[in-house]
Protein backbone atom coordinates (compact mmCIF):
# COMPACT_ATOMS: atom_id res chain seq x y z
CA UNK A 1 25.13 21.29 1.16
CA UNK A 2 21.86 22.19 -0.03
CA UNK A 3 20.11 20.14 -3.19
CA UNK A 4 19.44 22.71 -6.13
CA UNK A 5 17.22 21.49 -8.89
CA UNK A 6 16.22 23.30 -12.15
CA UNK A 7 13.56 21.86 -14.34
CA UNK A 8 14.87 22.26 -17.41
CA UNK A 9 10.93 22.28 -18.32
CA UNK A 10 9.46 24.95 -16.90
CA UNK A 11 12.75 27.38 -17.17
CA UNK A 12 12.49 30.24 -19.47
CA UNK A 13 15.95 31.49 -19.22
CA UNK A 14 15.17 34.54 -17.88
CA UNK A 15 18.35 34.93 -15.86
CA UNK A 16 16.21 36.21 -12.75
CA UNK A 17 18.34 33.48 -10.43
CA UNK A 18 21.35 34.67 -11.39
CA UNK A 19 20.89 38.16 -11.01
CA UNK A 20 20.04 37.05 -7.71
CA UNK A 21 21.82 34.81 -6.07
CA UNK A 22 24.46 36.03 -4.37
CA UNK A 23 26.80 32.92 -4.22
CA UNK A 24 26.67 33.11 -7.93
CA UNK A 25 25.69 29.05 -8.32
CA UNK A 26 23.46 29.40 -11.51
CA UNK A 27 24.89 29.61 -15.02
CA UNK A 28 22.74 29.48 -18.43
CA UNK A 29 23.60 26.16 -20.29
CA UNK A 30 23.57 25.67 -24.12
CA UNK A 31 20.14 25.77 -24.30
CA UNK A 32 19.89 29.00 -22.67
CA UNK A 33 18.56 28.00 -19.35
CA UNK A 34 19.83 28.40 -15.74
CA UNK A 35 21.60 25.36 -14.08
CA UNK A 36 22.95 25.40 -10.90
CA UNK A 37 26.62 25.61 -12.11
CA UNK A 38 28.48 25.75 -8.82
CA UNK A 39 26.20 24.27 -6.25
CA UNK A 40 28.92 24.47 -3.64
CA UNK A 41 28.33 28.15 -3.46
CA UNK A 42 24.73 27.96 -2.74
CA UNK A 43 24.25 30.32 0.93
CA UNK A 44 20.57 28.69 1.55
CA UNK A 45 19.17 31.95 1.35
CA UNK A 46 16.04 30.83 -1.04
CA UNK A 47 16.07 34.31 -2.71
CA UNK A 48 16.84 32.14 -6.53
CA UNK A 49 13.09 30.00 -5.32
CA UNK A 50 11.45 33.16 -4.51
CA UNK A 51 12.56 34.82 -7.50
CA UNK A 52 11.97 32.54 -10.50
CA UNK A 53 8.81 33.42 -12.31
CA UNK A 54 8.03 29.97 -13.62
CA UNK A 55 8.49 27.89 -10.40
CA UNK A 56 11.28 25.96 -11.70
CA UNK A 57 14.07 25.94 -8.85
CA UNK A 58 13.09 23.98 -5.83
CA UNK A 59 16.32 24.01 -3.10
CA UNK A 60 16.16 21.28 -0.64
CA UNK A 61 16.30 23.94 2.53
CA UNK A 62 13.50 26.13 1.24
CA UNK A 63 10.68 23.37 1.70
């Protein structure tokens, strides 16, 4: 299972990871930014890294 980590810092909430990913693992939280929600579901396909304008998603696969 692949390590998904959002920092909570740099997220803007712009939703482009969920849109995305098509395991559906990211959710917005309270605060309006993305989380990985269901991390089970991730498919290691990077496209959530790749995606996110502000660099905040690092998966441990896509290194």
């Amino acid at each position: 299972m692949a390590e998904i980590n959002v920092d909570q810092d740099k997220c803007s909430g712009c939703g482009e990871c969920i849109s995305v990913c098509p395991g559906g693992v990211f959710e917005f939280n309270d605060d309006g930014k993305s989380y990985p929600a269901n991390p089970d579901e991730c498919q290691e396909c990077c496209s959530c890294v790749e995606v996110c304008p502000e660099g905040a998603i690092t998966v441990d696969v896509c290194e």
